[in-house]
Protein backbone atom coordinates (compact mmCIF):
# COMPACT_ATOMS: atom_id res chain seq x y z
CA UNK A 1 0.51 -49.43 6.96
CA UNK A 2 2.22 -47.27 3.90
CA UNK A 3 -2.06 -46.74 2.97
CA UNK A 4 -2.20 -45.22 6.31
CA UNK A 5 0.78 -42.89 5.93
CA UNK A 6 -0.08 -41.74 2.55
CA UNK A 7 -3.55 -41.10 3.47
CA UNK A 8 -2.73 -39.67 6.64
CA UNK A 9 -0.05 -36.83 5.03
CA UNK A 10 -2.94 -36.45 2.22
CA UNK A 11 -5.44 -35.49 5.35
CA UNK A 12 -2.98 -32.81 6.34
CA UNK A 13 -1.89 -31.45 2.89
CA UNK A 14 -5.31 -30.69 2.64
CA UNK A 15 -5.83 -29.71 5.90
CA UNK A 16 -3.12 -27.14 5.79
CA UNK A 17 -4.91 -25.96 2.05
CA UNK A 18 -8.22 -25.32 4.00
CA UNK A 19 -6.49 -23.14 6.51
CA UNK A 20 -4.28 -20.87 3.73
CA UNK A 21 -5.20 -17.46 4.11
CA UNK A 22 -5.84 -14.87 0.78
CA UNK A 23 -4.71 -12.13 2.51
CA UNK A 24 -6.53 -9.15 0.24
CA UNK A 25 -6.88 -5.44 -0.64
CA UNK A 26 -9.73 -3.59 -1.25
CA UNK A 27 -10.38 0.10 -2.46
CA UNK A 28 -14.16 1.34 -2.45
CA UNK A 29 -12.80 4.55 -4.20
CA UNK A 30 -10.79 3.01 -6.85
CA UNK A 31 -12.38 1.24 -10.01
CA UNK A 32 -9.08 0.92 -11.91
CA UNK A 33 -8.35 4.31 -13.02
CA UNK A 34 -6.94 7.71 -10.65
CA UNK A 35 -9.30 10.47 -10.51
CA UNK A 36 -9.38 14.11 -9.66
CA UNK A 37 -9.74 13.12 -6.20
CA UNK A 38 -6.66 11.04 -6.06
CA UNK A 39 -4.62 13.60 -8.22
CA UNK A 40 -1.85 15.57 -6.78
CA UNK A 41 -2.59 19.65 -6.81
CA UNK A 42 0.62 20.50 -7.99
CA UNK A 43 3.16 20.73 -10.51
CA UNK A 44 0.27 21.11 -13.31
CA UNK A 45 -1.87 18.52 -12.24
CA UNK A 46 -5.23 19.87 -10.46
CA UNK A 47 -6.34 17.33 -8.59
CA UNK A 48 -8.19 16.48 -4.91
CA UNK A 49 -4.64 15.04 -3.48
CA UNK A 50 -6.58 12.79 -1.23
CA UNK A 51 -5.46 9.22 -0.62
CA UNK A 52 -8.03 5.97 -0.93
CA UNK A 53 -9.54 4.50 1.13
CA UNK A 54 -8.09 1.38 1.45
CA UNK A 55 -9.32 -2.20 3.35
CA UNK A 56 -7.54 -5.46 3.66
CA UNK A 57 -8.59 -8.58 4.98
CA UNK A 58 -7.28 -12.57 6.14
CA UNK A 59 -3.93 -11.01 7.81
CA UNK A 60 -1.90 -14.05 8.67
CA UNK A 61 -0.82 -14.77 12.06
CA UNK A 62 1.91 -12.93 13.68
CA UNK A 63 1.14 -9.95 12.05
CA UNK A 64 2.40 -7.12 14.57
CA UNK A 65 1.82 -4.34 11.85
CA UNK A 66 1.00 -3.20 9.07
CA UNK A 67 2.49 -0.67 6.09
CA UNK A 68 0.85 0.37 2.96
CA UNK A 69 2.92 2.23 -0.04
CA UNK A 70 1.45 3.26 -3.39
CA UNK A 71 4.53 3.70 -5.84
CA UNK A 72 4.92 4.56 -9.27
CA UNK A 73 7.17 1.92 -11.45
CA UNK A 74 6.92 4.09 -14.85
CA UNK A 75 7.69 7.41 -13.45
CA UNK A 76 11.04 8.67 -15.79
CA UNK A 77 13.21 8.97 -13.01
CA UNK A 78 15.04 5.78 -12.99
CA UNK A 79 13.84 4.62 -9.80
CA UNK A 80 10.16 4.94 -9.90
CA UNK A 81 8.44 7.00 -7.63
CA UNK A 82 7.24 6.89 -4.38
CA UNK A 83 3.44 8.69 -3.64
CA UNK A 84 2.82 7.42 -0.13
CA UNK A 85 4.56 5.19 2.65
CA UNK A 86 2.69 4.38 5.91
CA UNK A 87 3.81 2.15 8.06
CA UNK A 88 3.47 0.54 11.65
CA UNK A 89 -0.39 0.87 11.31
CA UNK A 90 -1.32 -1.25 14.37
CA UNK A 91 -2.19 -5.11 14.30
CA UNK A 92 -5.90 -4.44 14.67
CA UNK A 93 -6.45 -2.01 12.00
CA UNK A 94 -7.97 -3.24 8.26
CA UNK A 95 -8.70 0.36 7.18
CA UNK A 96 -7.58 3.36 5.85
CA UNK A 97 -10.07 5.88 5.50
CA UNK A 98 -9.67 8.47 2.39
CA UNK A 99 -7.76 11.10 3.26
CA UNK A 100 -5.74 9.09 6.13
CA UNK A 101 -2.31 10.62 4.06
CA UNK A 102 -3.36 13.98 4.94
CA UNK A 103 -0.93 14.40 7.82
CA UNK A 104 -2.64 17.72 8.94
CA UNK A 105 -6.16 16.23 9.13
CA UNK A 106 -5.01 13.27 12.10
CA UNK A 107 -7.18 10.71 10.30
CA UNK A 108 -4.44 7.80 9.74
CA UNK A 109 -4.17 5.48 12.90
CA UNK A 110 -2.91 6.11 16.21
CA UNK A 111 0.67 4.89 16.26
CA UNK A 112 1.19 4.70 12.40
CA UNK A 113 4.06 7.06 10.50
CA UNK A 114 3.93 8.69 7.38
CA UNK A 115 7.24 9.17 5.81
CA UNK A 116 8.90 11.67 2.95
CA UNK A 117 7.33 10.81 -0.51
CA UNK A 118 9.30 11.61 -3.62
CA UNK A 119 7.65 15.15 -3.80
CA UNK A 120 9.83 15.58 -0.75
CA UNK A 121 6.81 15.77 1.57
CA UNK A 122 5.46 13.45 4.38
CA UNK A 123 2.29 11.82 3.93
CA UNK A 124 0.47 11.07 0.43
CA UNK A 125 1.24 12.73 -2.42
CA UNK A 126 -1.39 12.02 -5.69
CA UNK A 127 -0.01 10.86 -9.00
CA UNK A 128 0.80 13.50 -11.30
CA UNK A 129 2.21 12.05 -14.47
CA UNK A 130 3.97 13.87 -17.30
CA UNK A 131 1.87 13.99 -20.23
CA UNK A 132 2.04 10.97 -22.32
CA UNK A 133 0.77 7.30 -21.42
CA UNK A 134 -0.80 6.31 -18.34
CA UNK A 135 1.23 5.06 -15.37
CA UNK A 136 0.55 1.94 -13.43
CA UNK A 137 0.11 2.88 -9.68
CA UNK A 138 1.51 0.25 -7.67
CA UNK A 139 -1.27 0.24 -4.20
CA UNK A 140 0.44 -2.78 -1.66
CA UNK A 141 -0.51 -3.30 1.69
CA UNK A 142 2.45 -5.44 4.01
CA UNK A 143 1.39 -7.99 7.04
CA UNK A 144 4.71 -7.72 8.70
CA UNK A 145 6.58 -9.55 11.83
CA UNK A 146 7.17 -6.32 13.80
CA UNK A 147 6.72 -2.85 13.72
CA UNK A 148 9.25 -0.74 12.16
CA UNK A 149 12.52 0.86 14.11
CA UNK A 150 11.66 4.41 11.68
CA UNK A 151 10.93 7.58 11.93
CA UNK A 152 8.82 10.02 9.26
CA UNK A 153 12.38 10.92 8.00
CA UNK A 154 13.60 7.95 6.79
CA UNK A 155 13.45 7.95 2.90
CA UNK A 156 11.35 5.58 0.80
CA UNK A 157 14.12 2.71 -0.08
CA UNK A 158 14.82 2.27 3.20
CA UNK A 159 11.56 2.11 4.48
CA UNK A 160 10.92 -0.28 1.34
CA UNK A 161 13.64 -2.74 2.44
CA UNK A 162 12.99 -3.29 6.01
CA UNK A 163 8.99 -3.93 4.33
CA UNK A 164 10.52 -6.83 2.51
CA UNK A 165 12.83 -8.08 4.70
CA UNK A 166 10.12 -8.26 7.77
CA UNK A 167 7.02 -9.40 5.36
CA UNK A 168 4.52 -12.08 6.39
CA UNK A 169 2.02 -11.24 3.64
CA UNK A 170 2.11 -9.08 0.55
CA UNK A 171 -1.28 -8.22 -1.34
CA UNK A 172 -1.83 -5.44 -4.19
CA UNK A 173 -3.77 -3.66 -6.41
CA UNK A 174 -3.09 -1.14 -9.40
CA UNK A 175 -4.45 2.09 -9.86
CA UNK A 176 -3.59 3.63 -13.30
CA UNK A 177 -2.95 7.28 -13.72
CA UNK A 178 -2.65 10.00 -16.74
CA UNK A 179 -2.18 13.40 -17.11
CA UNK A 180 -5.43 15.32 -18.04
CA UNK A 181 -6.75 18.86 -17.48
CA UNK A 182 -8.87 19.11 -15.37
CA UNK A 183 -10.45 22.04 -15.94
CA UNK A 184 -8.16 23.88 -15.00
C-alpha cells in the first residue's frame, strides 16, 4: 500500500512537470544590442524611435491580458527609467509588431493602452543613454489575471505595481543600449 502512494504522488509530480508551461519572449529585431532603429530621435540621440517587434508564447491559463514594459535600471535618475508601458493587450494576442508604440500610426492592438513614458510622452520612447557605458534595457512581457482598471495617464509605478500584483507569468529579455553618433 505505502508503494502505491509513493508511486502514485511520483506519477503526478511528474505529471504536473510535463504540463509546466515556459512562458517566453521573442524579438526578431533584437540580437542583443539597440540600434538606430530602436533609438530615441531626441535629446542628442538620432535614432529610428521605433519599438520591436516583440512575440511571446506558452501563456498560462487564466491569462485575461497582457502588458509589456521595456525599462531602463541604469538610467542616473534614481529610479530607472521607463521607455514604454502597454498594457491590457487582449488574451489572444502573442505579437507586437515594430512600431506598435507609435501611438499615431494605430498599429498596437485593439483594446490595449499606452501610457506616459519617462520622456513624458505616451507610447514608446527609444533608449537614449548619456554618454558613457551601455545600459541594460529591461524588455518584460506580463500574463496577468485581469485587465487593468488604467487609463494612458496613469504614470509608470503605478502601472508597474498593479503588473506585479495581478501577474500569472513574467518572461524577459535584455536589450543593451549606448550612446553613439549616428551620423549625425
Amino acid at each position: 500500500m505505502k508503494k502505491t502512494g509513493v508511486y502514485l504522488l511520483f506519477v503526478m509530480l511528474l505529471g504536473n512537470v510535463a504540463l509546466a508551461q515556459n512562458f517566453t519572449l521573442k524579438s526578431n529585431d533584437l540580437g542583443g544590442q539597440a540600434t538606430i532603429k530602436e533609438f530615441y530621435n531626441n535629446f542628442g540621440c538620432g535614432g529610428k524611435n521605433s519599438s520591436p517587434q516583440l512575440s511571446w508564447s506558452d501563456a498560462p491559463k487564466g491569462t485575461k491580458s497582457f502588458a509589456v514594459t521595456i525599462y531602463d535600471k541604469d538610467a542616473p535618475t534614481g529610479s530607472g527609467f521607463w521607455h514604454w508601458v502597454i498594457f491590457n493587450i487582449p488574451a489572444d494576442v502573442t505579437e507586437l509588431k515594430a512600431n506598435a508604440g507609435d501611438v499615431r500610426k494605430a498599429i498596437a492592438p485593439k483594446g490595449a493602452i499606452q501610457c506616459i513614458n519617462d520622456y513624458g510622452e505616451v507610447g514608446y520612447a527609444g533608449p537614449c543613454p548619456p554618454p558613457g557605458g551601455p545600459h541594460q534595457y529591461l524588455i518584460t512581457v506580463y500574463a496577468l489575471k485581469t485587465k487593468l482598471d488604467l487609463g494612458k495617464d496613469a504614470r509608470p509605478p503605478l502601472v508597474g505595481f498593479n503588473l506585479n500584483a495581478n501577474a500569472l507569468a513574467i518572461a524577459s529579455i535584455v536589450m543593451y543600449g549606448q550612446r553613439f553618433n549616428f551620423g549625425q
